[in-house]
C-alpha atoms as a PDB file:
ATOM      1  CA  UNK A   1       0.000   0.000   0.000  1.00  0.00           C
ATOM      2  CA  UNK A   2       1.686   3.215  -0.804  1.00  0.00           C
ATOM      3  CA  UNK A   3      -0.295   6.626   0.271  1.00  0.00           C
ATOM      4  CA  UNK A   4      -1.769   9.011  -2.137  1.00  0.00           C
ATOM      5  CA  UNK A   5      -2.941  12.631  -2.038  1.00  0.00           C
ATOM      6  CA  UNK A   6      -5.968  14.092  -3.781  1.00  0.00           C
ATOM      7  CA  UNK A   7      -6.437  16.932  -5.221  1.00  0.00           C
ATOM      8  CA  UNK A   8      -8.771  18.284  -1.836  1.00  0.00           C
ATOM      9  CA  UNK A   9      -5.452  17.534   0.353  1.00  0.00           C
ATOM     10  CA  UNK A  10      -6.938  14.315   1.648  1.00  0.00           C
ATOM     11  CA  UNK A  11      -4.844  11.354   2.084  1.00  0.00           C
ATOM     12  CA  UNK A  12      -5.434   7.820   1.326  1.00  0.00           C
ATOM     13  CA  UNK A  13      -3.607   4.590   1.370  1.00  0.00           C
ATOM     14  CA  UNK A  14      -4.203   2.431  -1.742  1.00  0.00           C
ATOM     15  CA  UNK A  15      -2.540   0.284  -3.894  1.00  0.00           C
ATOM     16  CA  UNK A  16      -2.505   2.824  -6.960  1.00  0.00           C
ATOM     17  CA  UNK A  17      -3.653   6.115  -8.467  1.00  0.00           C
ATOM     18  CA  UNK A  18      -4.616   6.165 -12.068  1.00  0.00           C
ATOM     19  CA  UNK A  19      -6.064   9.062 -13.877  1.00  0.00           C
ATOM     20  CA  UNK A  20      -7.165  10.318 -10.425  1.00  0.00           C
ATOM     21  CA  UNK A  21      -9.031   7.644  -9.041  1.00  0.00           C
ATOM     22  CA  UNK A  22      -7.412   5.381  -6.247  1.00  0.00           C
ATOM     23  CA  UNK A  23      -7.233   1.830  -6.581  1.00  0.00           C
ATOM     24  CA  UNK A  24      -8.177  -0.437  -4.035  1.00  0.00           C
ATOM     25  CA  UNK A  25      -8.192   2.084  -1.409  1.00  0.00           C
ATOM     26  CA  UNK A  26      -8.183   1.253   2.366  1.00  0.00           C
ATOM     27  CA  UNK A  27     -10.748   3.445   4.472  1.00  0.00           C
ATOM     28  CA  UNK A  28     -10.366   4.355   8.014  1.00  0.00           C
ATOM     29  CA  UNK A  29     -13.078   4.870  10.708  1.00  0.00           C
ATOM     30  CA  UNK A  30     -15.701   4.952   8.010  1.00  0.00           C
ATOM     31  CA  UNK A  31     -14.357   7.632   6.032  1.00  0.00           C
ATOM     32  CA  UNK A  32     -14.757   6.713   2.287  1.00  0.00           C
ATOM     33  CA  UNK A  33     -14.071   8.801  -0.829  1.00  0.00           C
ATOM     34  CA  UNK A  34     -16.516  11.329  -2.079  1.00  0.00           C
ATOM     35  CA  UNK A  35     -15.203  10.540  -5.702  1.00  0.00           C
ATOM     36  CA  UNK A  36     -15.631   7.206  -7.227  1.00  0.00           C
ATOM     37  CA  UNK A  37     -12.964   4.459  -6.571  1.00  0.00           C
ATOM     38  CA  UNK A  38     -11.781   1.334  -8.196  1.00  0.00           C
ATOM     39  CA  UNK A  39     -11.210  -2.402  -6.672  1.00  0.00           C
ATOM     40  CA  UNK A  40      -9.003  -4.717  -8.503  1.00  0.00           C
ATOM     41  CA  UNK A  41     -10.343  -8.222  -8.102  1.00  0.00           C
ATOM     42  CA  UNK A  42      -8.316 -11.481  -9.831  1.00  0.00           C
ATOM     43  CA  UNK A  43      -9.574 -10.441 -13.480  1.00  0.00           C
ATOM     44  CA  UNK A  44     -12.083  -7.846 -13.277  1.00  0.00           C
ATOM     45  CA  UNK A  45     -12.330  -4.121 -11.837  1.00  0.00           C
ATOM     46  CA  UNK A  46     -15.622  -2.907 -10.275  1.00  0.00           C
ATOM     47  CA  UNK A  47     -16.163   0.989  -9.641  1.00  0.00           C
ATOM     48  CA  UNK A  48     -17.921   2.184  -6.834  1.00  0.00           C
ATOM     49  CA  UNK A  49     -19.051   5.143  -4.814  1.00  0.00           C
ATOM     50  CA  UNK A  50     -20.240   6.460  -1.684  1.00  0.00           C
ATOM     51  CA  UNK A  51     -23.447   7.969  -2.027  1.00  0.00           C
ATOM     52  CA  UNK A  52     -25.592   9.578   0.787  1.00  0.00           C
ATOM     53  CA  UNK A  53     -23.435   7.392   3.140  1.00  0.00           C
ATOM     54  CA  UNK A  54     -24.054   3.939   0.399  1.00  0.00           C
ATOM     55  CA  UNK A  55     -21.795   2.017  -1.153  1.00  0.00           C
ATOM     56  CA  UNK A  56     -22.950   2.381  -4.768  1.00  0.00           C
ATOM     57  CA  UNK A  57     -21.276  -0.393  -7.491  1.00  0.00           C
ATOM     58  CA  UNK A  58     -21.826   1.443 -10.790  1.00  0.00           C
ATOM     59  CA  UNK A  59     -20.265  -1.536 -12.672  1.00  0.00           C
ATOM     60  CA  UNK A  60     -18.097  -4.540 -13.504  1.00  0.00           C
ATOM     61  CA  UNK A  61     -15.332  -4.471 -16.111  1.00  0.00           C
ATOM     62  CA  UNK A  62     -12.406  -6.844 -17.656  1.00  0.00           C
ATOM     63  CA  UNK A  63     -10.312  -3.542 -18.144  1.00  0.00           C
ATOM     64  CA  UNK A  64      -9.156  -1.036 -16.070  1.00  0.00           C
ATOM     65  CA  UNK A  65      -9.502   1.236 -19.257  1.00  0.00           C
ATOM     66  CA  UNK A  66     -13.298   0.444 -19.161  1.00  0.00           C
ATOM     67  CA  UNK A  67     -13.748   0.681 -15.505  1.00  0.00           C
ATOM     68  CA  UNK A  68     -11.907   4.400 -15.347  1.00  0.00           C
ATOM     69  CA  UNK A  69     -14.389   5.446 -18.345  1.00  0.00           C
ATOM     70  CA  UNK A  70     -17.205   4.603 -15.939  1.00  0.00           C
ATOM     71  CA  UNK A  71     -15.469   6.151 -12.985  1.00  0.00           C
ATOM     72  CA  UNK A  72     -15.006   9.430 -15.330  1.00  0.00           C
ATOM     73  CA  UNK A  73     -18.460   9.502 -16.938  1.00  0.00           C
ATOM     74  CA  UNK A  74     -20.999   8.047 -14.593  1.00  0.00           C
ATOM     75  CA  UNK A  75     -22.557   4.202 -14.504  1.00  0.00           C
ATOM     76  CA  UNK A  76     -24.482   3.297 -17.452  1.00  0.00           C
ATOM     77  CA  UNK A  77     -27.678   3.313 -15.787  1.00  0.00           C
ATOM     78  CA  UNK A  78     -27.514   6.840 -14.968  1.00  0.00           C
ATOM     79  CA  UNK A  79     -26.319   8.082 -18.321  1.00  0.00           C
ATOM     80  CA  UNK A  80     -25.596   5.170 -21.003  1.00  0.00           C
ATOM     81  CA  UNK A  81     -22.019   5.885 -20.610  1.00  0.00           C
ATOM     82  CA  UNK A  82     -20.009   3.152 -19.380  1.00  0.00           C
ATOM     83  CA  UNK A  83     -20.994  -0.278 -21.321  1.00  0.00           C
END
């Protein structure tokens, strides 16, 4: 785990930072990310965010490339962007 800062100042510790968003981040008396957030599993990436204090998966993806699209643009049921 290697710690990353944000552009708001706020520090997290995660395994990576691509484009922005952290990668497998670990959270820390309930504090979670107010952006959305990527978690590498064995062979897929799944992007979530907190929302209103839920956890919110907006989608499941074989690329990373795929799963930052939907972190940048919003899950496909909200807007038809990530598929």
């Amino acid at each position: 785990m290697n710690k990353f800062k944000l552009d708001d100042n706020t520090e997290y510790l995660a395994e990576d930072l691509v484009d922005g968003y952290l990668v497998n981040p670990v959270f820390h008396n309930g504090l979670g990310l107010e952006s959305p957030f990527i978690i590498r599993m064995e062979r897929q990436f799944s992007v979530h965010h907190l929302i209103n204090g839920c956890l919110r998966c907006w989608g499941v993806f074989y690329t990373l490339d795929n799963a930052l699209k939907c972190a940048k643009s919003g899950p496909s049921w909200r807007n038809k962007a990530c598929a």
